[in-house]
C-alpha atoms as a PDB file:
ATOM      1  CA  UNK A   1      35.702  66.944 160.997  1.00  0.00           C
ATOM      2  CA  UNK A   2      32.277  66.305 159.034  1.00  0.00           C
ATOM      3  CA  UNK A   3      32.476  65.137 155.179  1.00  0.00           C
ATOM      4  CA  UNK A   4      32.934  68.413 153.766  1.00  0.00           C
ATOM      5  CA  UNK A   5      36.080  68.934 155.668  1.00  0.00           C
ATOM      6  CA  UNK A   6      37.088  66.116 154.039  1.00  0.00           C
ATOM      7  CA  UNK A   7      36.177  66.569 150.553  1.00  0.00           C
ATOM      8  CA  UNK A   8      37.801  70.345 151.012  1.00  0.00           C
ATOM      9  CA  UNK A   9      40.999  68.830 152.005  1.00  0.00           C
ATOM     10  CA  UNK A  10      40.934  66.280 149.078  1.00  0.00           C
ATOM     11  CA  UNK A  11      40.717  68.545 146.603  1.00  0.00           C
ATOM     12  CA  UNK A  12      42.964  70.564 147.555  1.00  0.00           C
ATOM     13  CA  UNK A  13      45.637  67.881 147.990  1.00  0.00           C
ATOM     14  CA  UNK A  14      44.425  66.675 144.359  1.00  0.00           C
ATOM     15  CA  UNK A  15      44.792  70.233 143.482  1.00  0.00           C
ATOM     16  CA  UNK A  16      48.437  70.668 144.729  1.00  0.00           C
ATOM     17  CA  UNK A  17      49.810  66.973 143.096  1.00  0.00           C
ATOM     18  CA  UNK A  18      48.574  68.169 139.629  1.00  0.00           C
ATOM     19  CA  UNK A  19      50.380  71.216 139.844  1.00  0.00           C
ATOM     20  CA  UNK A  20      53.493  69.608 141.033  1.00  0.00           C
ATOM     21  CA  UNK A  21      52.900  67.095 137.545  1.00  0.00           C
ATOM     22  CA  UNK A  22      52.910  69.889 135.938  1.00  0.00           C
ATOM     23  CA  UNK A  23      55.826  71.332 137.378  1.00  0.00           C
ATOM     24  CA  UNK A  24      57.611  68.142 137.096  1.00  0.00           C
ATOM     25  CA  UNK A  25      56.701  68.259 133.231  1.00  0.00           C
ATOM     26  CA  UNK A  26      57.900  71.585 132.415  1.00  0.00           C
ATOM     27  CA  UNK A  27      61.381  71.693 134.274  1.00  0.00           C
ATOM     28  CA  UNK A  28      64.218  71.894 131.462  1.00  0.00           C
ATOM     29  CA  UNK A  29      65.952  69.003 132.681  1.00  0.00           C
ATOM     30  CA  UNK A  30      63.318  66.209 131.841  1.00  0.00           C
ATOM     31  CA  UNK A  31      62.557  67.711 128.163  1.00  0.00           C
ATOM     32  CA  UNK A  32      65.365  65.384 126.488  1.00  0.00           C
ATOM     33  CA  UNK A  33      63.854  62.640 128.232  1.00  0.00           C
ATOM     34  CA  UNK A  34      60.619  62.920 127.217  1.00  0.00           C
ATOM     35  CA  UNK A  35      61.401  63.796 123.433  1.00  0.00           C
ATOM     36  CA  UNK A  36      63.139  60.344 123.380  1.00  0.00           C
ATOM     37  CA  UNK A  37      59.970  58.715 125.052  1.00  0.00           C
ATOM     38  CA  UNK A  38      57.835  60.335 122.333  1.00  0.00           C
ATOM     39  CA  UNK A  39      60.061  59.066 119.721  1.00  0.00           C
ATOM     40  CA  UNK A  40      59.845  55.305 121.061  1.00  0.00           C
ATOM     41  CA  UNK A  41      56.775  54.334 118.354  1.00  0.00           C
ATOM     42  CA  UNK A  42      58.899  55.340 115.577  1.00  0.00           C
ATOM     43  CA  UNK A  43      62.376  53.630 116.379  1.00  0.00           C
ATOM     44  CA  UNK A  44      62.564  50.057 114.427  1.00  0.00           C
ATOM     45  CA  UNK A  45      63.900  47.229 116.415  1.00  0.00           C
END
């Protein structure tokens, strides 16, 4: 396995964890959590 082997199979592994972030994002079940995470800055204490 030389360096470009390597860098082929990093990239593609970088490649495969960003989709699955933005698969994790998008599922249905997370949006209620995130809307109250957006919300935090705005809450007073």
């Amino acid at each position: 396995m030389d360096i470009n082997s390597l860098r082929i199979l990093t990239t593609v592994f970088s490649f495969i964890v960003f989709i699955g972030i933005i698969v994790w994002v998008w599922r249905h079940r997370n949006t209620s959590d995130f809307k109250d995470a957006a919300n935090l800055p705005f809450k007073d204490d």
